[in-house]
C-alpha atoms as a PDB file:
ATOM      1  CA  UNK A   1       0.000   0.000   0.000  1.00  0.00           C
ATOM      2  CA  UNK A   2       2.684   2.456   0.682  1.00  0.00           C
ATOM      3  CA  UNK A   3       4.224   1.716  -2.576  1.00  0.00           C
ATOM      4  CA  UNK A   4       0.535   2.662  -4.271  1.00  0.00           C
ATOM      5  CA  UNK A   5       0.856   5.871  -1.973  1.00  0.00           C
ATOM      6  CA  UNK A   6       4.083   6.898  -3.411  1.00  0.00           C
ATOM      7  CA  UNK A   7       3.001   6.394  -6.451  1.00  0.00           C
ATOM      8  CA  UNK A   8       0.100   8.372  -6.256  1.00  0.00           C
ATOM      9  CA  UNK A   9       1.992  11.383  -4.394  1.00  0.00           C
ATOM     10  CA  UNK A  10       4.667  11.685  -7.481  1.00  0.00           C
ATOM     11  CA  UNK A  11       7.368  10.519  -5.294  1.00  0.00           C
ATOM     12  CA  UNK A  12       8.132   7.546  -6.966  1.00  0.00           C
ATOM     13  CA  UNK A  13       7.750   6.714 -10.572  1.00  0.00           C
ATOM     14  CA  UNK A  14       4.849   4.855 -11.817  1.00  0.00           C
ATOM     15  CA  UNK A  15       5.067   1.317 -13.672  1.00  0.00           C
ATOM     16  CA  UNK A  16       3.675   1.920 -17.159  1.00  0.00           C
ATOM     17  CA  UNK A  17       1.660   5.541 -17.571  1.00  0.00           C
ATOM     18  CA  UNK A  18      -1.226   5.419 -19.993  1.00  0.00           C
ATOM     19  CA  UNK A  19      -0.807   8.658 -22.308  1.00  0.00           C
ATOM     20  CA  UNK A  20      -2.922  10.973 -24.653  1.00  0.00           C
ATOM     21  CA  UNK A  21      -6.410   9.419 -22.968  1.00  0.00           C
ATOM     22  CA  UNK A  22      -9.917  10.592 -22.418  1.00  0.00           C
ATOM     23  CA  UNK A  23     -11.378  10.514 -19.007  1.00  0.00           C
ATOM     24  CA  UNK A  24     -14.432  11.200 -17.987  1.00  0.00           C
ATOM     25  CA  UNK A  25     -14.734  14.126 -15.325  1.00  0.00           C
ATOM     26  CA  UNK A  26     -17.484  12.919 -12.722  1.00  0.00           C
ATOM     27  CA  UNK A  27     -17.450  16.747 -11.457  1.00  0.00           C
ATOM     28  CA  UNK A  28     -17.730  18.448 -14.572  1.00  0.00           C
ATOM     29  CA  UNK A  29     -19.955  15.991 -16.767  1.00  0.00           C
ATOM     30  CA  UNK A  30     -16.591  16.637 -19.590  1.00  0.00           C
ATOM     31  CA  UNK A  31     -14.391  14.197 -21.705  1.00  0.00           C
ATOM     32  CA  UNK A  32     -10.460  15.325 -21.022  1.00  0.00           C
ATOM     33  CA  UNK A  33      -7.181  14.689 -22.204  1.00  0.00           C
ATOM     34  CA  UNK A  34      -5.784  12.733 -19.104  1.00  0.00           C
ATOM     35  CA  UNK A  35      -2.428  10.646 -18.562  1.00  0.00           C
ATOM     36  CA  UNK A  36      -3.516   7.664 -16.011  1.00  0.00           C
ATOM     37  CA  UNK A  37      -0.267   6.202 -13.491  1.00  0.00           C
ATOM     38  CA  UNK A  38      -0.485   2.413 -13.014  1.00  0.00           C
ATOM     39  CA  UNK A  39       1.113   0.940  -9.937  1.00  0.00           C
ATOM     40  CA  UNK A  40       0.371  -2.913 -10.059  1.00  0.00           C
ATOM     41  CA  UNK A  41      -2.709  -3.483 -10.680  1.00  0.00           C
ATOM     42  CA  UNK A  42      -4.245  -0.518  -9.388  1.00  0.00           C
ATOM     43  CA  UNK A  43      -4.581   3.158 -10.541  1.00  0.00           C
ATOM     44  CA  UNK A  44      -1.883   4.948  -8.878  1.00  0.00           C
ATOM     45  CA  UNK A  45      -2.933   8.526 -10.166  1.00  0.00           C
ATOM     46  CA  UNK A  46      -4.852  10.732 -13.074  1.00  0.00           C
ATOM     47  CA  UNK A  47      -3.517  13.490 -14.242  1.00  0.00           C
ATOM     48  CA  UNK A  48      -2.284  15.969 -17.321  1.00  0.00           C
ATOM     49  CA  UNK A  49       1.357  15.982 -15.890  1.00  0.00           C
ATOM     50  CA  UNK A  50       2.606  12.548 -15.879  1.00  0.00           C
ATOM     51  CA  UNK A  51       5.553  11.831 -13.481  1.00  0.00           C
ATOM     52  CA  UNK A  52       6.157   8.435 -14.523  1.00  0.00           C
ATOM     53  CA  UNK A  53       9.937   7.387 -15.883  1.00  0.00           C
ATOM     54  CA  UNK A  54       8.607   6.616 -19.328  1.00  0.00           C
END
């Protein structure tokens, strides 16, 4: 879990990143342009800045 928590925080890198996708914004109703973290098997983070090593 900590790992996932790192992950998620930026301070360590992310397995594979996910680049150049749509994701739907539950707030806003909108499609955007979002880069998704992967840490294992669980999503480690969702954003338009990836900090992942790839």
């Amino acid at each position: 879990m900590s790992d996932l928590i790192d992950h998620g925080r930026g301070v360590a890198p992310a397995d594979p990143a996910l680049r150049g996708g749509r994701v739907f914004e539950l707030i806003t109703g909108d499609l955007a342009e979002r880069g998704v973290e992967i840490c294992g098997d669980a999503i480690a983070g969702v954003s338009g800045i990836m900090r992942c090593c790839r």
